[in-house]
PDB file of N, CA and C in Angstrom:
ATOM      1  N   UNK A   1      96.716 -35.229 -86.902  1.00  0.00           N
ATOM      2  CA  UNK A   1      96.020 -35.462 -85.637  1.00  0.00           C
ATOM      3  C   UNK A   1      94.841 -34.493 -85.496  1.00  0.00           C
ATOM      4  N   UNK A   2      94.009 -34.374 -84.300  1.00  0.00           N
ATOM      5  CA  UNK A   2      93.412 -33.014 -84.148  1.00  0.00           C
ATOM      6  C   UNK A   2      93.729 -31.971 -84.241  1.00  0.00           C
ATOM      7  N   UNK A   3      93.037 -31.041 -84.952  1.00  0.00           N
ATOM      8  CA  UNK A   3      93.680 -30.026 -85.214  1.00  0.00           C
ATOM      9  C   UNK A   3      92.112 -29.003 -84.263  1.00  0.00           C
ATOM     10  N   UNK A   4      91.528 -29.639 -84.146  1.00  0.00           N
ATOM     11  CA  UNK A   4      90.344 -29.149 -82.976  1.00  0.00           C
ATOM     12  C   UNK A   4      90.559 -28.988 -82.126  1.00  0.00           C
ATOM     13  N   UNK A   5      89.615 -28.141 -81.712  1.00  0.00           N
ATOM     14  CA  UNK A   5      89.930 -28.064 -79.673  1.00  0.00           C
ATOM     15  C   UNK A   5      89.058 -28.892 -79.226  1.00  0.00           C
ATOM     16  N   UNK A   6      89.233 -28.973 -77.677  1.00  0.00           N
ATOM     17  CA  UNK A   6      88.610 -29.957 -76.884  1.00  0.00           C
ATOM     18  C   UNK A   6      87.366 -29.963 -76.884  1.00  0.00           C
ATOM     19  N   UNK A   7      86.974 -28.833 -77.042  1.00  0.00           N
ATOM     20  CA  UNK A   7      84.884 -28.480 -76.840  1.00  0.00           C
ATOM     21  C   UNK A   7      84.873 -28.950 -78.294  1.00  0.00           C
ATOM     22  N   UNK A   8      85.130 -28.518 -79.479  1.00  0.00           N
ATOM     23  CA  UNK A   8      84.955 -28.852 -80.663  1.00  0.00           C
ATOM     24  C   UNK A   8      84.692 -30.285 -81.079  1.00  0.00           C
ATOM     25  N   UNK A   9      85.549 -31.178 -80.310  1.00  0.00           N
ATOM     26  CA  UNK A   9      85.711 -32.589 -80.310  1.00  0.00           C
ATOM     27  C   UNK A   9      84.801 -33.238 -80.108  1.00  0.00           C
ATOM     28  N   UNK A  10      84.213 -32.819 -78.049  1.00  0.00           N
ATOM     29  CA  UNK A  10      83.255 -32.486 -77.822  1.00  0.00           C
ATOM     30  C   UNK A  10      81.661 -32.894 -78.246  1.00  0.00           C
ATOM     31  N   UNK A  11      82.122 -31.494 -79.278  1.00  0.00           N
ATOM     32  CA  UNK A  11      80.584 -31.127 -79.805  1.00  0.00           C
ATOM     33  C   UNK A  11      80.932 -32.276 -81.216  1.00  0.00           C
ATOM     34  N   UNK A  12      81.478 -32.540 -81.479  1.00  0.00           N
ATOM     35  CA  UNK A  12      81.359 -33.581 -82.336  1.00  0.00           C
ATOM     36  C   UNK A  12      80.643 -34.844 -82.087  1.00  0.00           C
ATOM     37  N   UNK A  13      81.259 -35.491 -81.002  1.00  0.00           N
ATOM     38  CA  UNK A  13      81.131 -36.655 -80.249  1.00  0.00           C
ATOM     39  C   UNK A  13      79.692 -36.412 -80.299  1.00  0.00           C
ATOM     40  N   UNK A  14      79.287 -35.665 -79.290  1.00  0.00           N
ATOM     41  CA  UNK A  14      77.521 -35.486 -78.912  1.00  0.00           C
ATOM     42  C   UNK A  14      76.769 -35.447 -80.010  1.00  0.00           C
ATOM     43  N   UNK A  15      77.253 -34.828 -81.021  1.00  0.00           N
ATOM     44  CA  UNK A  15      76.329 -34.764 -82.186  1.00  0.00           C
ATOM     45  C   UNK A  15      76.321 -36.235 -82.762  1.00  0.00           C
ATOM     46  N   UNK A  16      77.416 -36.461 -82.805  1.00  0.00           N
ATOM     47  CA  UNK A  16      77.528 -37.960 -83.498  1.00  0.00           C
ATOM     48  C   UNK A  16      76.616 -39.353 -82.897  1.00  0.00           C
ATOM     49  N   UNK A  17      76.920 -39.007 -81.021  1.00  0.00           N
ATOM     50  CA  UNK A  17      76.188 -40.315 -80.539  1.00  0.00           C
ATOM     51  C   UNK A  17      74.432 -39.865 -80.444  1.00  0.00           C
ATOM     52  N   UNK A  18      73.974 -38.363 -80.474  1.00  0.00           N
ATOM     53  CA  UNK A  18      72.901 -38.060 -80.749  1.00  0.00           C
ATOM     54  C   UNK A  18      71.932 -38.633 -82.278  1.00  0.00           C
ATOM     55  N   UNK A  19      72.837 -38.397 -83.075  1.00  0.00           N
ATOM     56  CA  UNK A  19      72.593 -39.557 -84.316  1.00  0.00           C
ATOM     57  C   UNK A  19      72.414 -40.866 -84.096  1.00  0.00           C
ATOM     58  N   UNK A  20      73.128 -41.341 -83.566  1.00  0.00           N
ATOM     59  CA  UNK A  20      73.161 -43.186 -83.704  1.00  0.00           C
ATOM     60  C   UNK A  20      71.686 -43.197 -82.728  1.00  0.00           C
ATOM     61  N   UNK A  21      71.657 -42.384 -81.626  1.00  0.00           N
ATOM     62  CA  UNK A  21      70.055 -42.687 -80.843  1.00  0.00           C
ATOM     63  C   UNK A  21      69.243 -42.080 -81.585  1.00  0.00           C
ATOM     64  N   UNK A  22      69.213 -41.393 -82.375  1.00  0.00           N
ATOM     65  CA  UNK A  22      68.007 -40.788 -83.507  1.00  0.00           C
ATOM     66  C   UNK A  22      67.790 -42.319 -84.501  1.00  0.00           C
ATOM     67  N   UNK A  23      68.823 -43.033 -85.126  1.00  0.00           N
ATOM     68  CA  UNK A  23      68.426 -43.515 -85.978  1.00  0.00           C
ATOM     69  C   UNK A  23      68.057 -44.885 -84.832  1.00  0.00           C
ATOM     70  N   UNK A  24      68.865 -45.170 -83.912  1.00  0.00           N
ATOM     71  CA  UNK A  24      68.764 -46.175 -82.733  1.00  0.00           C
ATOM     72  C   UNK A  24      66.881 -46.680 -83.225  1.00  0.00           C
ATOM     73  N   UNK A  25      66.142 -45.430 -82.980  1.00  0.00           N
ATOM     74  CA  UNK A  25      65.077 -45.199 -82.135  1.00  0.00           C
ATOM     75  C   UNK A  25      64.259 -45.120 -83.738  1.00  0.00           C
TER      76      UNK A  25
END
């Protein structure tokens, strides 16, 4: 399972959907 913490997760997520609108665009 996660072995992350919640901010870690987080900062994953954001980075990740920050990508899809980088390449989105």
């Amino acid at each position: 399972m996660w072995t992350k913490t919640a901010d870690q997760i987080l900062e994953s997520i954001a980075r990740y959907c920050t990508r899809i609108n980088d390449s989105g665009h």
